[in-house]
C-alpha atoms as a PDB file:
ATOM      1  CA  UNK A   1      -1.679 -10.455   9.810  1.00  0.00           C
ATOM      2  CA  UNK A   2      -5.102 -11.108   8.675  1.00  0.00           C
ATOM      3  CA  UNK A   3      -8.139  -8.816   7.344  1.00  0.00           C
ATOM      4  CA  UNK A   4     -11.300  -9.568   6.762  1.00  0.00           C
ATOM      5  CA  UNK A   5     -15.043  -9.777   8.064  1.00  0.00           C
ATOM      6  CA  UNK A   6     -17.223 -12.822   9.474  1.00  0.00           C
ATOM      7  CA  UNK A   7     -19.187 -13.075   7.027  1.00  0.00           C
ATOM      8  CA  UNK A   8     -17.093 -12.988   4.164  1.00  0.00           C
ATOM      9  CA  UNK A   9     -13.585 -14.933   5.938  1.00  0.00           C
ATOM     10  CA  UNK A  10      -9.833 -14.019   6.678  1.00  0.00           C
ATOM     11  CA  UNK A  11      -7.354 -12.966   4.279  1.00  0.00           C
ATOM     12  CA  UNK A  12      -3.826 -13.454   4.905  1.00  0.00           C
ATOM     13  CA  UNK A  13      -1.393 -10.543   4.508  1.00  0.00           C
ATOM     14  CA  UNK A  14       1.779 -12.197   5.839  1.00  0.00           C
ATOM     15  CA  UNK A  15       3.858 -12.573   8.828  1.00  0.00           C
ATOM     16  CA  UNK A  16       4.967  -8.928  10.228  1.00  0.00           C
ATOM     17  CA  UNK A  17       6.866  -7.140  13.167  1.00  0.00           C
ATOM     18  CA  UNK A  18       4.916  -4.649  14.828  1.00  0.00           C
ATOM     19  CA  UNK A  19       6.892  -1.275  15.999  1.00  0.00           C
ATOM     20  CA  UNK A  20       3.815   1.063  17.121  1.00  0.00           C
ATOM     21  CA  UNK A  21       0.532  -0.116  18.501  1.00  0.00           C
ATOM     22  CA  UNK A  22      -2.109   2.809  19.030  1.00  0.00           C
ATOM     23  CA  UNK A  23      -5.583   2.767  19.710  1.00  0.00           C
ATOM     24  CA  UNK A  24      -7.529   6.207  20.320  1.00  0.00           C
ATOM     25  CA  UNK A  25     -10.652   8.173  19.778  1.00  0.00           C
ATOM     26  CA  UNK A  26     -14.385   7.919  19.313  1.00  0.00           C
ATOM     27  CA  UNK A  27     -15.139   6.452  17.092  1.00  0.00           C
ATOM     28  CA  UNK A  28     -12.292   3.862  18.063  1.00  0.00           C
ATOM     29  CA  UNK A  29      -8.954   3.810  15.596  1.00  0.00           C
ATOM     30  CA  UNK A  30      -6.531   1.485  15.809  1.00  0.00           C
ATOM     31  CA  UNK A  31      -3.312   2.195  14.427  1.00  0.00           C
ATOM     32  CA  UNK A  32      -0.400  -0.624  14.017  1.00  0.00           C
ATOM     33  CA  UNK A  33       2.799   0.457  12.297  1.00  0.00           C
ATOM     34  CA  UNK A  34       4.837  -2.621  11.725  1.00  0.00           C
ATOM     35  CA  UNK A  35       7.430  -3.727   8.889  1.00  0.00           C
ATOM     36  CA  UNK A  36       7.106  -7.438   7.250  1.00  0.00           C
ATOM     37  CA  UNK A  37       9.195 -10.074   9.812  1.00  0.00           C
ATOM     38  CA  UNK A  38      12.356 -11.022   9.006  1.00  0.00           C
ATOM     39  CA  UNK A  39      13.709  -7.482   8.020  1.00  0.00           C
ATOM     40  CA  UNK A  40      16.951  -6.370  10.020  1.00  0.00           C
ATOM     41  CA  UNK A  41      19.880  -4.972  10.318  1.00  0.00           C
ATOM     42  CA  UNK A  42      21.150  -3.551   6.736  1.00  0.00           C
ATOM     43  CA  UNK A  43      17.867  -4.391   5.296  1.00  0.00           C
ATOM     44  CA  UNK A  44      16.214  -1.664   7.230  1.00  0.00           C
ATOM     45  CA  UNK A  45      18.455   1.129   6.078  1.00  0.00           C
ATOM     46  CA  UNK A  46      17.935   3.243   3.002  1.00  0.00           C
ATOM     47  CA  UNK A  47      20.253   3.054   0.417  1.00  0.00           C
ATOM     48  CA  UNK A  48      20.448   5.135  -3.016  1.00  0.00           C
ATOM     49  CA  UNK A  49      22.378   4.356  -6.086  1.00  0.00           C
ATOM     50  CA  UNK A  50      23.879   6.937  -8.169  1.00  0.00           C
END
């Protein structure tokens, strides 16, 4: 994923996995839930220590 503007460039955030894609509204939103790629299995459940 990358943010930025024209004018000013691209900044790289990484490499991610998108689960929820949602664009609504006026003005427009675009929302994009997503977890960094790579992450599976075990890694995506919580665990606590005690």
């Amino acid at each position: 994923m990358s943010l930025g503007y024209l004018q000013t460039g691209l900044t790289k955030f990484g490499t991610f996995t998108a689960d929820t894609i949602e664009l609504a509204g006026s003005p427009r939103v675009l929302s994009i839930r997503a977890h960094s790629a790579g992450i599976t299995g075990d890694l995506k459940t919580r665990k606590t220590k005690d």
